[in-house]
PDB file of N, CA and C in Angstrom:
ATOM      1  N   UNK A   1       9.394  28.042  -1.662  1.00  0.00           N
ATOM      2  CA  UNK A   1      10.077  26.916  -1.080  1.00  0.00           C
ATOM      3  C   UNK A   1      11.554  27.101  -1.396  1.00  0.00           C
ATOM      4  N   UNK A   2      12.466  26.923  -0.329  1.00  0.00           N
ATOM      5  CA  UNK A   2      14.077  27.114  -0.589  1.00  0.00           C
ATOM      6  C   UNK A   2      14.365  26.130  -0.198  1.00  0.00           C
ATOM      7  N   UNK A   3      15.883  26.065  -0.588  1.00  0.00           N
ATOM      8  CA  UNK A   3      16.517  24.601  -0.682  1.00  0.00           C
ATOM      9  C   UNK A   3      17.935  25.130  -0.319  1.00  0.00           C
ATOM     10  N   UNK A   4      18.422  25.021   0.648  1.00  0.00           N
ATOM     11  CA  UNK A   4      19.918  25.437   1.124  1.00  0.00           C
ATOM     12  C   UNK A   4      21.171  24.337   1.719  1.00  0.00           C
ATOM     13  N   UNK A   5      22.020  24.135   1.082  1.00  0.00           N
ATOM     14  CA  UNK A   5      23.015  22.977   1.215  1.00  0.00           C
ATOM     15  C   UNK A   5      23.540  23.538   2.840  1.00  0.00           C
ATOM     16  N   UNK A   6      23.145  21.716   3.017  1.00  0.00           N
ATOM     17  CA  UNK A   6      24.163  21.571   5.096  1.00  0.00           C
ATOM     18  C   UNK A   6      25.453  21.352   4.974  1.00  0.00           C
ATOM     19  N   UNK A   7      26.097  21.563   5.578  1.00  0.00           N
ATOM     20  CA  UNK A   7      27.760  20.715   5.664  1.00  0.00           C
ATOM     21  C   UNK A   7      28.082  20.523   7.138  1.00  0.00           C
ATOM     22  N   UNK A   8      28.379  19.117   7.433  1.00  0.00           N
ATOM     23  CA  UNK A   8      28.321  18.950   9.007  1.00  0.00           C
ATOM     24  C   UNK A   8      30.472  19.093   8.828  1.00  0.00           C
ATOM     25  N   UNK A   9      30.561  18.362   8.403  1.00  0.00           N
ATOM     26  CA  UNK A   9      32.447  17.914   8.513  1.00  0.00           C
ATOM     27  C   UNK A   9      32.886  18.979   7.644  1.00  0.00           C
ATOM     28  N   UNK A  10      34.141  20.176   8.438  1.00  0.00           N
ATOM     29  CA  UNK A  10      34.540  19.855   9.596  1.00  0.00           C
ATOM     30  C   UNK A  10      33.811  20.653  11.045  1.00  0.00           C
ATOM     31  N   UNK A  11      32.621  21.633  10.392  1.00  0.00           N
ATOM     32  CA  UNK A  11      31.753  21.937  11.172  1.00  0.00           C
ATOM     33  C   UNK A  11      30.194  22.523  10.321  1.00  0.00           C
ATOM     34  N   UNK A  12      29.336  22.635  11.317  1.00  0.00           N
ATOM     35  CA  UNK A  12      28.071  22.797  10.678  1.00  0.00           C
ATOM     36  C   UNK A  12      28.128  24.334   9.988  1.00  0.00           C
ATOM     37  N   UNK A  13      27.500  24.241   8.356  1.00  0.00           N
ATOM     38  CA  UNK A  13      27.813  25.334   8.016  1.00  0.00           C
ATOM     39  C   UNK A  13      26.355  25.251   6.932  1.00  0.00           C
ATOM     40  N   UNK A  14      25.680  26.448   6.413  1.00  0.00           N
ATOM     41  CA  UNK A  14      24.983  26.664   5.513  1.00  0.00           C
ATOM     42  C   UNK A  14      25.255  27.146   4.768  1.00  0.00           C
ATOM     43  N   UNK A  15      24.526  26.788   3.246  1.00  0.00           N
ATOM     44  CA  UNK A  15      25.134  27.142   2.324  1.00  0.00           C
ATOM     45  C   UNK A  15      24.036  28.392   1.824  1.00  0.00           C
ATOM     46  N   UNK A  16      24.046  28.826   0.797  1.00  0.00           N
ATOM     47  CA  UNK A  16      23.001  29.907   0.573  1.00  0.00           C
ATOM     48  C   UNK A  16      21.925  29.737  -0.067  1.00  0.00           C
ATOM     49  N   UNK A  17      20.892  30.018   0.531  1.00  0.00           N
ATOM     50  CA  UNK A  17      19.439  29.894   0.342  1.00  0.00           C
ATOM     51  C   UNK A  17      18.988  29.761  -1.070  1.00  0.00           C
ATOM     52  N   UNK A  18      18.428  29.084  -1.927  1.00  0.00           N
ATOM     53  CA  UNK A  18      18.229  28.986  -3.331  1.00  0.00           C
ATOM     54  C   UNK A  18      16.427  28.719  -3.492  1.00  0.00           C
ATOM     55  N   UNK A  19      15.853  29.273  -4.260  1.00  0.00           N
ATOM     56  CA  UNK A  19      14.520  29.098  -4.312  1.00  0.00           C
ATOM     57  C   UNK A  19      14.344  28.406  -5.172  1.00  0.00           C
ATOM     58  N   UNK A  20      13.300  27.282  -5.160  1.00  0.00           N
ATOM     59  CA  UNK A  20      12.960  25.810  -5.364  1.00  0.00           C
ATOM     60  C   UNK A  20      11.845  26.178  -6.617  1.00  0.00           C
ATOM     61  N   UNK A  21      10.728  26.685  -5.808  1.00  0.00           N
ATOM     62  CA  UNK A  21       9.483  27.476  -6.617  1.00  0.00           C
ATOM     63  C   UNK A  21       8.618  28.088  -5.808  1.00  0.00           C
ATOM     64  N   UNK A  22       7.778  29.019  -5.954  1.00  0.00           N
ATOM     65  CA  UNK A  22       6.770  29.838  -5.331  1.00  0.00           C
ATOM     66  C   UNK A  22       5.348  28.671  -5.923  1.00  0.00           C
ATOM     67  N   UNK A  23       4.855  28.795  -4.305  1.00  0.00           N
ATOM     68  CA  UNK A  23       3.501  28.076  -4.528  1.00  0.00           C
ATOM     69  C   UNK A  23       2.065  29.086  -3.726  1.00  0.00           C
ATOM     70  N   UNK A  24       1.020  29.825  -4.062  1.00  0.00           N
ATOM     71  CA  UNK A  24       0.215  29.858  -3.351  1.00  0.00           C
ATOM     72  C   UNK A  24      -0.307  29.411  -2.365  1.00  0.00           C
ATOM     73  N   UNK A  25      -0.088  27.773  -2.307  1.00  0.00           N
ATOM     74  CA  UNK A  25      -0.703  27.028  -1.271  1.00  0.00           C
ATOM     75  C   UNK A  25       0.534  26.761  -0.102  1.00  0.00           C
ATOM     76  N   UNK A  26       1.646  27.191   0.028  1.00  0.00           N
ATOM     77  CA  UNK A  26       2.300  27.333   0.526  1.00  0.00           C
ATOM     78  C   UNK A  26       2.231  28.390   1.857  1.00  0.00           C
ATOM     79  N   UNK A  27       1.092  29.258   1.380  1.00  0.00           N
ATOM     80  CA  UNK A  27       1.235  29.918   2.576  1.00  0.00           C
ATOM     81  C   UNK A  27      -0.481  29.922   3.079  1.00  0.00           C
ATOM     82  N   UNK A  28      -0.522  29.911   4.097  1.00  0.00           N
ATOM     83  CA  UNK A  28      -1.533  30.140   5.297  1.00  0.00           C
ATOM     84  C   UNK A  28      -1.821  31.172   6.317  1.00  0.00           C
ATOM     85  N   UNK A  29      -2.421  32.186   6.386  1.00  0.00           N
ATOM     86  CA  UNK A  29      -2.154  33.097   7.279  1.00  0.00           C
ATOM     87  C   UNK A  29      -2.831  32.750   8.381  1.00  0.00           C
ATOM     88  N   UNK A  30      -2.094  32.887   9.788  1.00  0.00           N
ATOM     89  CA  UNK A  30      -2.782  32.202  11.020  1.00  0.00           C
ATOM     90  C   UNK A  30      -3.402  30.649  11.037  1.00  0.00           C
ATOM     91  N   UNK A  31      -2.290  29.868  10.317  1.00  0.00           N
ATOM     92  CA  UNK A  31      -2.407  28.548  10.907  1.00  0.00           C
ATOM     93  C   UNK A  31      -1.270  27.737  10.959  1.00  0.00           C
ATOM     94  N   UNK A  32      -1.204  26.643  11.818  1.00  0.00           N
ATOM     95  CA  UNK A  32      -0.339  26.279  12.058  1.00  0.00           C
ATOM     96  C   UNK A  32      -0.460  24.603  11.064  1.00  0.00           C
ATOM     97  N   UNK A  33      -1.280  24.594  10.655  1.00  0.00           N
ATOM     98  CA  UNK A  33      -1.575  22.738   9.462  1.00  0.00           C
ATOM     99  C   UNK A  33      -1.060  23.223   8.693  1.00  0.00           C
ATOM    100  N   UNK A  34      -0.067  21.778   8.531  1.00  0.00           N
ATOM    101  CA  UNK A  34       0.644  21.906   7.074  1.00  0.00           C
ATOM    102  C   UNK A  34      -0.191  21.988   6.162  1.00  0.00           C
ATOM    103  N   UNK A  35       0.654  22.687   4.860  1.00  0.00           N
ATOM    104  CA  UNK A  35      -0.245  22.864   3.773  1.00  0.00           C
ATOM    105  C   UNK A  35       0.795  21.725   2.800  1.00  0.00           C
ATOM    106  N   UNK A  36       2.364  21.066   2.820  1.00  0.00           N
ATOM    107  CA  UNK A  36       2.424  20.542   1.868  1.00  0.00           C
ATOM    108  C   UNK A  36       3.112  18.901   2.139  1.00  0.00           C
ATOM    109  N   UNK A  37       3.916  18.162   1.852  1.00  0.00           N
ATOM    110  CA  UNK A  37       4.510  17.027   2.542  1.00  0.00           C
ATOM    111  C   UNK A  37       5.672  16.698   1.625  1.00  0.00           C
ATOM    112  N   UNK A  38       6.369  16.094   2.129  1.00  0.00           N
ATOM    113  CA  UNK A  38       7.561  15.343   0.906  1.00  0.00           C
ATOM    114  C   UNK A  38       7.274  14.197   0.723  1.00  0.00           C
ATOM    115  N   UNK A  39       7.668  13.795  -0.197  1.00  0.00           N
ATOM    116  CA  UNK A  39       7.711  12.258  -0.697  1.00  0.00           C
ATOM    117  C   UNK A  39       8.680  11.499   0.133  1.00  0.00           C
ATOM    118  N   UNK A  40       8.772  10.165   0.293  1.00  0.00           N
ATOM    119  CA  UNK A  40       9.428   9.349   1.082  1.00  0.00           C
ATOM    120  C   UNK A  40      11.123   8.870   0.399  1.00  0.00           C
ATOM    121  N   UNK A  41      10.900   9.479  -1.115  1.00  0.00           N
ATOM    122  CA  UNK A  41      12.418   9.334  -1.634  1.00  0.00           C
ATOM    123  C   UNK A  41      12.916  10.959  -1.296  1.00  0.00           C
ATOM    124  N   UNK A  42      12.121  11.571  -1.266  1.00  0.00           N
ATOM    125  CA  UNK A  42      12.629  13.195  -1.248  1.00  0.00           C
ATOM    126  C   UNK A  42      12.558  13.924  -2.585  1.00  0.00           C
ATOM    127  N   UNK A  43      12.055  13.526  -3.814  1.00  0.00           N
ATOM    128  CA  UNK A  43      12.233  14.030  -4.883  1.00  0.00           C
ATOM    129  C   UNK A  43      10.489  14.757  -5.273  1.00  0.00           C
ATOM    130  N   UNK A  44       9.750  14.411  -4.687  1.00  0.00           N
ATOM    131  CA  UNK A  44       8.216  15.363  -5.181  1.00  0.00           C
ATOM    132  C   UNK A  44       7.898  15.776  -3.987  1.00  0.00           C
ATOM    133  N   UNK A  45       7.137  17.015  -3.714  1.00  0.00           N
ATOM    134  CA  UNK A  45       6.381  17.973  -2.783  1.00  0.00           C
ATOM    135  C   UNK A  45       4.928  17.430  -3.423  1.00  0.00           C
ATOM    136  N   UNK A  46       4.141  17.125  -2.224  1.00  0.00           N
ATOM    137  CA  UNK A  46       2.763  17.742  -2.915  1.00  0.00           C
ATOM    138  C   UNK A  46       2.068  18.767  -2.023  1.00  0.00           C
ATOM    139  N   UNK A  47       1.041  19.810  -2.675  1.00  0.00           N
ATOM    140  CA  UNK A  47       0.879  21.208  -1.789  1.00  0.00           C
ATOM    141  C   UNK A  47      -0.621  21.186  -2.212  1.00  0.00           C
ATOM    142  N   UNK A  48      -0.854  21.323  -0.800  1.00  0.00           N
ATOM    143  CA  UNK A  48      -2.641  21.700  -1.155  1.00  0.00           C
ATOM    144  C   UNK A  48      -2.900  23.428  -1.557  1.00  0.00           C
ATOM    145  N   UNK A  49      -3.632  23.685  -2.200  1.00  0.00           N
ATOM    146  CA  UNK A  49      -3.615  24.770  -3.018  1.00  0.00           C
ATOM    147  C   UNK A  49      -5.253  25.277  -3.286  1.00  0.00           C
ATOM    148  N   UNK A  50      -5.356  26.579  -2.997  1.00  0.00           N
ATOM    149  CA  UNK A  50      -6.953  26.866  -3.027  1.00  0.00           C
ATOM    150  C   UNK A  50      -7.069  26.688  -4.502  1.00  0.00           C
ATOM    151  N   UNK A  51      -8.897  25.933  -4.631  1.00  0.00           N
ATOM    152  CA  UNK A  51      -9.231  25.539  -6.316  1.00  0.00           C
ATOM    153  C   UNK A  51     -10.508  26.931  -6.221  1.00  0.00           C
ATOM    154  N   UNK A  52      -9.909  27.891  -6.094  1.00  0.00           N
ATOM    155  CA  UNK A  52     -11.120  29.082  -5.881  1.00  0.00           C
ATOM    156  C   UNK A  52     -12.028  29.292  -5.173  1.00  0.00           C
ATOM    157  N   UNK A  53     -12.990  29.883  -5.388  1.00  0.00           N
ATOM    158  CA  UNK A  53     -14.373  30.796  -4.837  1.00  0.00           C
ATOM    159  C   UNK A  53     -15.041  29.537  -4.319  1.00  0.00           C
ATOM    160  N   UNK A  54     -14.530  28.192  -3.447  1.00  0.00           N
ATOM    161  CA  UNK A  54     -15.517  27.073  -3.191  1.00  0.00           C
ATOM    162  C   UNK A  54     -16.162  27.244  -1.689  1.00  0.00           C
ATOM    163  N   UNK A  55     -17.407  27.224  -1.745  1.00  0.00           N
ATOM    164  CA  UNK A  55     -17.853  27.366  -0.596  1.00  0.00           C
ATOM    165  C   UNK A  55     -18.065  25.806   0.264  1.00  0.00           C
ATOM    166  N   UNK A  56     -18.018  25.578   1.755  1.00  0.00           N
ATOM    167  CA  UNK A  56     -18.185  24.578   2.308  1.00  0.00           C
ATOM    168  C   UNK A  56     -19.609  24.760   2.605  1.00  0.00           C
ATOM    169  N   UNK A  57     -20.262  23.567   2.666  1.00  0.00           N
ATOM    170  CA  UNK A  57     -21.571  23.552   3.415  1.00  0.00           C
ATOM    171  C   UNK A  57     -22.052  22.320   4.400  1.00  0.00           C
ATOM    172  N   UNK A  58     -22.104  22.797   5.716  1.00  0.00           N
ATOM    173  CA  UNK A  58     -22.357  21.856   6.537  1.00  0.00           C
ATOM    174  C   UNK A  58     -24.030  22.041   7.272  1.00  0.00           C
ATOM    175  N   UNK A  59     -24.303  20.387   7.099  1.00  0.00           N
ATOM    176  CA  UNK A  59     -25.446  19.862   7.597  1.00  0.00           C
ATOM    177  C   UNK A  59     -25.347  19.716   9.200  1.00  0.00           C
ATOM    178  N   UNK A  60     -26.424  20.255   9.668  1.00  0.00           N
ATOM    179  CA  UNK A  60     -26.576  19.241  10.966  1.00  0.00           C
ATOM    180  C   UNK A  60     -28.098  19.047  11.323  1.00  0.00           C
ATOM    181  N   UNK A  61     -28.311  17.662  11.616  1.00  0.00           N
ATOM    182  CA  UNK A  61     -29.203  16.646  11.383  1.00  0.00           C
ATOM    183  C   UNK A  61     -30.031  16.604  12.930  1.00  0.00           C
ATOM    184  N   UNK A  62     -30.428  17.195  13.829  1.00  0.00           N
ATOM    185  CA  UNK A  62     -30.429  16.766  14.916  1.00  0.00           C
ATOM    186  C   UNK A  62     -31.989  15.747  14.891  1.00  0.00           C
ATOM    187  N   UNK A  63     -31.983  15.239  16.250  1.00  0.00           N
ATOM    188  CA  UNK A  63     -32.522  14.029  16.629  1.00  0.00           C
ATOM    189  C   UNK A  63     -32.811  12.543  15.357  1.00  0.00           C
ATOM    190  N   UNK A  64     -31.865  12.550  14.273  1.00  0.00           N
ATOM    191  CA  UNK A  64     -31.451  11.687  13.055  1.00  0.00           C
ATOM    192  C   UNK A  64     -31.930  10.402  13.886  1.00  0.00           C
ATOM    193  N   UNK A  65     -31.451   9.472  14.843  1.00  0.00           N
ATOM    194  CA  UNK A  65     -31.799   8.394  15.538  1.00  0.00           C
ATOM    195  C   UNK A  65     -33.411   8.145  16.029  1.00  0.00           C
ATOM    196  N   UNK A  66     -33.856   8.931  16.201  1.00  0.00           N
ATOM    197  CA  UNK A  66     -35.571   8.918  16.743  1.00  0.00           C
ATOM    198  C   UNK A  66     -36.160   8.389  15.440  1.00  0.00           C
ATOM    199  N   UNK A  67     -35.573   8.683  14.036  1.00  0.00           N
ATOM    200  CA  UNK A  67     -36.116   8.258  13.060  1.00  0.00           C
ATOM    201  C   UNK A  67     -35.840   6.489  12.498  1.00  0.00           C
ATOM    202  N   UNK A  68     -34.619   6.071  13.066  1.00  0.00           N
ATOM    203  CA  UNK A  68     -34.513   4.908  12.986  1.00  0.00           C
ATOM    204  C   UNK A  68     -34.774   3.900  13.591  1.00  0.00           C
ATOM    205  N   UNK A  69     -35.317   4.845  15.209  1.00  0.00           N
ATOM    206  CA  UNK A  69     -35.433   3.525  16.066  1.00  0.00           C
ATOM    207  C   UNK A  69     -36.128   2.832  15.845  1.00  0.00           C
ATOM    208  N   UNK A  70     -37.377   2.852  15.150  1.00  0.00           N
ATOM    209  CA  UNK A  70     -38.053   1.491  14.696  1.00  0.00           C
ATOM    210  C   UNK A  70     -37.789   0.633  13.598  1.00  0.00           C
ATOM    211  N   UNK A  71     -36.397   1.061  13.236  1.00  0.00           N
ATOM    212  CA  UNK A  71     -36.168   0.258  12.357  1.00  0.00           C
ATOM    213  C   UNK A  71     -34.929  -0.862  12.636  1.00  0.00           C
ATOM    214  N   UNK A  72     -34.720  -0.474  14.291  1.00  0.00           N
ATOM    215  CA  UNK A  72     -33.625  -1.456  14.617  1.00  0.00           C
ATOM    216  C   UNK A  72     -33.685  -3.013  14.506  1.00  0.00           C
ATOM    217  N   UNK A  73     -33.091  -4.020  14.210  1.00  0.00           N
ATOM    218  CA  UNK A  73     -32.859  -4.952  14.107  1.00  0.00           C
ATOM    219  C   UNK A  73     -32.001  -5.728  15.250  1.00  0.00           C
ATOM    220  N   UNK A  74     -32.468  -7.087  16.288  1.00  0.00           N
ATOM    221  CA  UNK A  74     -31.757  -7.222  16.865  1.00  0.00           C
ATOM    222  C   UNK A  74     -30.998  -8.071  16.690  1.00  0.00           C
TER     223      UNK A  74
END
């Protein structure tokens, strides 16, 4: 993450690039979702960051409703 001073008056000018800190979760290869956000005063980053070797596991449930229909209530 870098942090480089603007100057608009008496024209737009940059100042030189200064590094903030290196974060792992900072980078993403082939995506475009942010990985971090600023705070609303501007003074904390927070950065999502891999917590290791975690695997996802997704369910899918099909015909889930056939099992409730007798239990509807009107």
């Amino acid at each position: 993450m870098l942090s480089v001073a603007v100057t608009l008056d008496p024209t737009f000018r940059l100042g030189t690039p200064e590094e903030l800190f290196q974060s792992v979760g900072l980078w993403q290869p082939n995506s475009n979702l942010p990985r971090h956000d600023v705070s609303a005063d501007g003074k904390r980053f927070i950065i999502r960051e891999p917590a290791g070797d975690l695997t996802t596991t997704i369910r899918v449930v099909e015909n889930w409703y056939e099992e409730f229909r007798n239990r509807e209530q009107d």
